[in-house]
Every structure is written in C-alpha cells, then in structure tokens.
Protein backbone atom coordinates (compact mmCIF):
# COMPACT_ATOMS: atom_id res chain seq x y z
CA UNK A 1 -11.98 19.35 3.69
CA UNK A 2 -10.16 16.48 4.81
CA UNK A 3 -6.27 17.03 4.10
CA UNK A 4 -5.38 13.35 2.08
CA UNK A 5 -2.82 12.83 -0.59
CA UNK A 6 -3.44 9.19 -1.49
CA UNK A 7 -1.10 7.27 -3.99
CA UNK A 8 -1.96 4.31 -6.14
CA UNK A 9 -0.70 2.31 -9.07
CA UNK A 10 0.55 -0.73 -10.06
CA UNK A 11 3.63 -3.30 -8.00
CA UNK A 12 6.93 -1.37 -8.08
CA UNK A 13 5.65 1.68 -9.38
CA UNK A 14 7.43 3.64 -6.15
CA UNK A 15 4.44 4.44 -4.22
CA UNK A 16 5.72 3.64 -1.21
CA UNK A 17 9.10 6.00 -1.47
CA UNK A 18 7.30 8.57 -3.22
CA UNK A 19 4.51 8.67 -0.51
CA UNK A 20 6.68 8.70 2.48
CA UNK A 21 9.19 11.32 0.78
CA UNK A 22 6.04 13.47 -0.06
CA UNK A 23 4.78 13.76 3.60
CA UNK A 24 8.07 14.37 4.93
CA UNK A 25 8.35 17.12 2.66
CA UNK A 26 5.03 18.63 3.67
CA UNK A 27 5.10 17.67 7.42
CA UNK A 28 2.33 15.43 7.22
CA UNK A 29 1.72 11.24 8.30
CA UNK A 30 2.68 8.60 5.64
CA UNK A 31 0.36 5.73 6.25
CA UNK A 32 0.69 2.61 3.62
CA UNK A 33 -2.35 0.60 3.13
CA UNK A 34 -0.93 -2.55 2.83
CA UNK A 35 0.56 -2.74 5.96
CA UNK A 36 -2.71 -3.30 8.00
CA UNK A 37 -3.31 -6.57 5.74
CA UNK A 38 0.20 -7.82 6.48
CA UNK A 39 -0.65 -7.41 10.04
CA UNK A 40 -3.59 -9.23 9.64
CA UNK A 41 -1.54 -11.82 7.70
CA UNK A 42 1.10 -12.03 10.54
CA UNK A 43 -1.71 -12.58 13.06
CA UNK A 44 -3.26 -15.48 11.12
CA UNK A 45 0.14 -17.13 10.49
CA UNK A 46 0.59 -16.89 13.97
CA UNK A 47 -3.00 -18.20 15.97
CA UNK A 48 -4.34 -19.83 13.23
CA UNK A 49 -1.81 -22.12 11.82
CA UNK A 50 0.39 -21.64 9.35
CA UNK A 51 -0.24 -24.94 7.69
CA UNK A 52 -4.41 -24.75 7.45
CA UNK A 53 -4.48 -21.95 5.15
CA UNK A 54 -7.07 -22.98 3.02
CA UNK A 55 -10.10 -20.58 2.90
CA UNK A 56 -12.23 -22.31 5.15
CA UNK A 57 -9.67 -22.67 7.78
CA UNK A 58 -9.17 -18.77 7.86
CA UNK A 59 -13.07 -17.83 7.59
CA UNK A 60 -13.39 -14.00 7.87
CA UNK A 61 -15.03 -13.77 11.43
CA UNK A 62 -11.71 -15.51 12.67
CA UNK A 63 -9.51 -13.32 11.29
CA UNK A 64 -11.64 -10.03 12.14
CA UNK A 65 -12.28 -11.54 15.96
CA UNK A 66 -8.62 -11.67 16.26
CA UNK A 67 -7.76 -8.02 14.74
CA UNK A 68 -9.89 -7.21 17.66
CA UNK A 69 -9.17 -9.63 20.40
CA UNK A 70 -4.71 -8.96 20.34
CA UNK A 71 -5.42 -6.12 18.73
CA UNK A 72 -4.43 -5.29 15.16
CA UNK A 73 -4.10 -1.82 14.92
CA UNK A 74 -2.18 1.20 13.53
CA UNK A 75 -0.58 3.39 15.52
CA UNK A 76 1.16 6.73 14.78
CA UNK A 77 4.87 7.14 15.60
CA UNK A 78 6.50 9.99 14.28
CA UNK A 79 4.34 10.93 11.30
CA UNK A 80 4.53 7.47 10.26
CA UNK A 81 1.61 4.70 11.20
CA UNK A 82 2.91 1.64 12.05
CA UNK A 83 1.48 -1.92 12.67
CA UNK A 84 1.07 -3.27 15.78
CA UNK A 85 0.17 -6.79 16.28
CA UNK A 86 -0.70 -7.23 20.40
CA UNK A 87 1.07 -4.19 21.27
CA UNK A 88 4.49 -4.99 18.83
CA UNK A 89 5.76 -3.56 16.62
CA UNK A 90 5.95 -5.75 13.24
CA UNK A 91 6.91 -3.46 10.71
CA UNK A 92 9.31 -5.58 9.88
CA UNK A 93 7.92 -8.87 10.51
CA UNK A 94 5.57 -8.14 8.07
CA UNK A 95 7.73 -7.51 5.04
CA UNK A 96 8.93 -11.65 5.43
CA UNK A 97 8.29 -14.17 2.49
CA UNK A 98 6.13 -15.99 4.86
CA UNK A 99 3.49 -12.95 5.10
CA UNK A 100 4.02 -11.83 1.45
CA UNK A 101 3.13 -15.24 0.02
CA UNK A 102 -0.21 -15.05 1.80
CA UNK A 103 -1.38 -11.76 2.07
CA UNK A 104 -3.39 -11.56 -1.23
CA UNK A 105 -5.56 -14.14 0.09
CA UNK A 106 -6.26 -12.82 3.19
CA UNK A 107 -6.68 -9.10 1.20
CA UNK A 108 -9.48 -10.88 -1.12
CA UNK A 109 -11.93 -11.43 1.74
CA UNK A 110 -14.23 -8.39 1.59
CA UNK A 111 -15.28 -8.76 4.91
CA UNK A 112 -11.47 -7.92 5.49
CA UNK A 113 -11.36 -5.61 3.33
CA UNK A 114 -14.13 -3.62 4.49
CA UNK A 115 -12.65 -4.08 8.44
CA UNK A 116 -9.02 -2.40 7.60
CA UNK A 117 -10.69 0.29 4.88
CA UNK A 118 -12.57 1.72 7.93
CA UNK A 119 -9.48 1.92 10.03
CA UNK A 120 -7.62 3.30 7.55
CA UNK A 121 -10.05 6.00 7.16
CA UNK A 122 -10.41 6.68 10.74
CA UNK A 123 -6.68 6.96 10.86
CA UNK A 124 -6.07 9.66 7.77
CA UNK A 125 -9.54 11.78 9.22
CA UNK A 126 -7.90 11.98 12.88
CA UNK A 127 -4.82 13.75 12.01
CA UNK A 128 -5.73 17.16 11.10
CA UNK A 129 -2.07 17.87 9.41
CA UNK A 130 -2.49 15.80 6.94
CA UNK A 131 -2.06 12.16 5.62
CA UNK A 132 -0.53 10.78 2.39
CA UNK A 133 -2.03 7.20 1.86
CA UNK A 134 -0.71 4.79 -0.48
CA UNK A 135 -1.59 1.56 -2.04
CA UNK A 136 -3.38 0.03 -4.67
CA UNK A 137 -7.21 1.16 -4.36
CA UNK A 138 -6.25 4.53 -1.32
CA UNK A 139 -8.02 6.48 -3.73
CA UNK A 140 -11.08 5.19 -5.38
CA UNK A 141 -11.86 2.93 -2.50
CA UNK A 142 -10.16 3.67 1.08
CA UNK A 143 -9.97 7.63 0.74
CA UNK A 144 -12.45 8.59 -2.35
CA UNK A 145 -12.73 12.28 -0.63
CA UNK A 146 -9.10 13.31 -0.86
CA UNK A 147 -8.62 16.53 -2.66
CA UNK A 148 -5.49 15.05 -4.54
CA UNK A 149 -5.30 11.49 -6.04
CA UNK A 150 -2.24 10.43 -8.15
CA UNK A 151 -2.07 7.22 -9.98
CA UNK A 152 1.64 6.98 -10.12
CA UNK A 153 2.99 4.37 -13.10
CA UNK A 154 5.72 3.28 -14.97
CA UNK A 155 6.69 1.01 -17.75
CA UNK A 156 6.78 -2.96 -16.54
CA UNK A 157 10.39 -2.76 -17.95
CA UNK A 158 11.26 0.20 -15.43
CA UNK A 159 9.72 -1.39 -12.72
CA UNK A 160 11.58 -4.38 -13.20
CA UNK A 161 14.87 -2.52 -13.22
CA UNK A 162 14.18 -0.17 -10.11
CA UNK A 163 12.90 -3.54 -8.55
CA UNK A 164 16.28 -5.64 -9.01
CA UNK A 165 18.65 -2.84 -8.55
CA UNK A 166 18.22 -2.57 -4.93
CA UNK A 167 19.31 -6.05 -4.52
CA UNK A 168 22.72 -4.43 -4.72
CA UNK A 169 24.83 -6.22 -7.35
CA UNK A 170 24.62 -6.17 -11.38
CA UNK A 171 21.30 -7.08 -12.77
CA UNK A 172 21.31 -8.59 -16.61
CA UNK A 173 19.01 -8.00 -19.29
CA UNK A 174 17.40 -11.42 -19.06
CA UNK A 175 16.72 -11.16 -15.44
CA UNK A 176 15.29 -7.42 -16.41
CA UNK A 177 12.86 -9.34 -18.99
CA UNK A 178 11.81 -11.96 -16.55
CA UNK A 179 10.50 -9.87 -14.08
CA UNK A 180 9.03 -7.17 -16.40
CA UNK A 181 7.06 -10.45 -17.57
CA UNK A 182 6.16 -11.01 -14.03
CA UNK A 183 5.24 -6.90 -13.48
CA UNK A 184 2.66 -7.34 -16.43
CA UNK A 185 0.84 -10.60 -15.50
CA UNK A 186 0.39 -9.28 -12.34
CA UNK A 187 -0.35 -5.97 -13.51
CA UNK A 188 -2.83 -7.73 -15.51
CA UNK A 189 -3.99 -9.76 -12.47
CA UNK A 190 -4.41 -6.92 -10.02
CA UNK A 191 -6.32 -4.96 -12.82
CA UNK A 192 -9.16 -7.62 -13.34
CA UNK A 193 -9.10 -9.01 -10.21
CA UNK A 194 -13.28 -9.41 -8.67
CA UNK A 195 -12.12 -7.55 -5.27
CA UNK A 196 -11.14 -4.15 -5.55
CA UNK A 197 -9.23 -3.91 -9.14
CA UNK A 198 -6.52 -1.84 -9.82
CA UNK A 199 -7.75 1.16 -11.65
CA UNK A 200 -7.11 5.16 -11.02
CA UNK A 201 -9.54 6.78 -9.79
CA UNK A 202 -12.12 8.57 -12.46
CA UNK A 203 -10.27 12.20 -10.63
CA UNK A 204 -6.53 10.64 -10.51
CA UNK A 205 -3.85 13.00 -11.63
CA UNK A 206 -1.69 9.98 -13.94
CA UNK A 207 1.97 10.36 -13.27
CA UNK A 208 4.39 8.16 -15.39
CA UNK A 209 7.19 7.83 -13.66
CA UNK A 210 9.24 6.27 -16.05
CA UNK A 211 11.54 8.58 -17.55
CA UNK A 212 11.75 10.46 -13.99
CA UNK A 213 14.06 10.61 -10.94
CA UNK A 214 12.42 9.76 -7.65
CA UNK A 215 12.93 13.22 -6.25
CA UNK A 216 11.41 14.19 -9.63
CA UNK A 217 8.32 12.62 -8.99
CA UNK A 218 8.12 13.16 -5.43
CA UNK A 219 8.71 17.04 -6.64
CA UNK A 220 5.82 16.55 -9.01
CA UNK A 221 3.39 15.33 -6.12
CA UNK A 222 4.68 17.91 -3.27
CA UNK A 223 3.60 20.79 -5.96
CA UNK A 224 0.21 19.24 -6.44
CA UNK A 225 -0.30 18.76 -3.20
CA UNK A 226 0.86 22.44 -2.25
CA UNK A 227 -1.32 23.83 -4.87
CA UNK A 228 -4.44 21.59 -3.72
CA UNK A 229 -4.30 22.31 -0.09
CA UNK A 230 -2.64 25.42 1.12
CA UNK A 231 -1.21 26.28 4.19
C-alpha cells in the first residue's frame, strides 16, 4: 500500500497549510502539485518569450522538450519537494504575478498535464515514509490509490476572509464580498472546466473547514491519516 495523504478542494480552501502542517506532524514529505506547473510556467516565461504566449507559440512538445532539456524537476529537501528549474531553486520565483497570470494556460495542455502527473507520482511512490499531496485533482487524478483522500472546503465568504487577512492590515466587508464573488466564479470555473475539473474524489473524506481553526483541521486530517495507515 502506497503511504499518500492527498488534499484537494477549491482556491483558498487551506490546502496548502493544512497539507504541509499534516506531514510535519506525521514525519512524512509535503509535495504541492501546483508547483511543478509553475515551474513549467517559469521555464516558458523564460526561453520562450514572455510576450508570444499565445497557444501556438507555447505548443506542448516545446514546453515538455524544455522540462527535459534544463531540467524541470522536483527535488526533495527536507521532507519538502521543491522546484528546480536548471538546477535552482524557484520556489519563490514561482509564486510571482508574472507566473500566476499564466499558469492555467500552460496547466490546460493535457500533454502537460499528463508529463508533471507522472512525476508527481513517481515522486509520492519513491518515498516509502510517506507523502501528503495537495492540489486541485491529487486525488482523483495524480494519486487515485492513496488510502486517504480529503476534499477540504469552505464557504467562498471564508475563503475570502482567510485570503485578505494575511495581507496584514484591516480588511472591510466590501472588499470581503468582492473576492468571495471572485472565490465562486472561479470555483465555478475550476469545477466545469474540460481539463481535469474540480470535483472530490467518488472516496474523498469532505472536510468543511469553515467554522474550524487551522490546527483544527489539520487535527482532523492527522487522525485520519493515523487511523488509515498505522505505524
């Protein structure tokens, strides 16, 4: 049995923090799916050209013969696997507005897709401990073995507000409404999109998160996970 936690849900749900809480409190790797497709992103940006972005200018073969070439791979530094773009380190490169406003395009292609689901997969099967993957399809598409899926949720209203309170200052109700607007037409988006919607998986465990505490729902998973795969 393969020893897999993977987290999905909707944007600003807390996937990330919960996953990466949840395998520090069981010892095990934290791996975030997105963060291959940033890396991807970067590396287009980069050789490509940031200003030919259309989709013929970034055909799939381009992108995948350059995840190869530099490479674009993950790599595991202390329990956490990071993206490396030509031997660098970009975790943080990758988090820019410049990536972020293209990476949905480049996560569409399923020729991509297909490229970093297989990595992912050969990274979370090659650590024995155990892996908790999160993202927005880790369980019915990149890890549909794992003993424990959780679909973690929330209301677009708490999203909003766990979203603009770590911009550190006082957040009104009307910006609270505008971007719970935003949170449910993407919601909406992500859920009927052709590629890889955004749907639990038919064996998900549904957590709403919305009237808990972060270490309450990262409690909530650890148990699970304990429960699920001993020792």
């Amino acid at each position: 049995m393969i020893r897999v936690v993977a987290i999905d849900g909707p944007a600003a749900s807390g996937k990330s923090s919960t996953a990466g809480l949840v395998a520090k409190a069981l010892g095990w790797a934290h791996l975030d799916s997105g963060a291959l497709y940033r890396a991807l992103t970067l590396a287009a940006l980069d050789n490509l050209g940031e200003g030919r972005r259309e989709k013929d200018a970034w055909p799939a073969q381009r992108i995948l013969a350059l995840a190869e070439d530099l490479p674009v791979r993950l790599v595991l530094v202390d329990d956490v696997f990071r993206p490396e773009v030509a031997g660098v380190d970009v975790g943080e490169e990758i988090r820019s507005d410049r990536v972020t406003r293209h990476v949905s395009a480049v996560a569409a292609i399923p020729e991509v897709r297909t490229w970093v689901n297989a990595r992912q997969r050969d990274a979370a099967a090659g650590h024995s401990p155990g892996v908790v993957v999160d993202g927005r399809d880790s369980g019915p598409v990149v890890c549909p073995d794992a003993p424990l899926k959780i679909f973690l949720t929330a209301t677009p209203d708490e999203r909003a507000r766990r979203r603009l309170s770590q911009r550190g200052r006082a957040v009104g109700a009307e910006e609270v409404r505008r971007e719970s607007q935003a949170l449910a037409a993407r919601d909406e988006a992500d859920a009927t999109r052709p590629v890889a919607p955004l749907k639990p998986a038919a064996d998900a465990v549904l957590l709403d998160s919305t009237a808990l505490t972060l270490e309450e729902q990262v409690s909530q998973v650890v148990e699970l996970a304990r429960r699920r795969l001993p020792g």
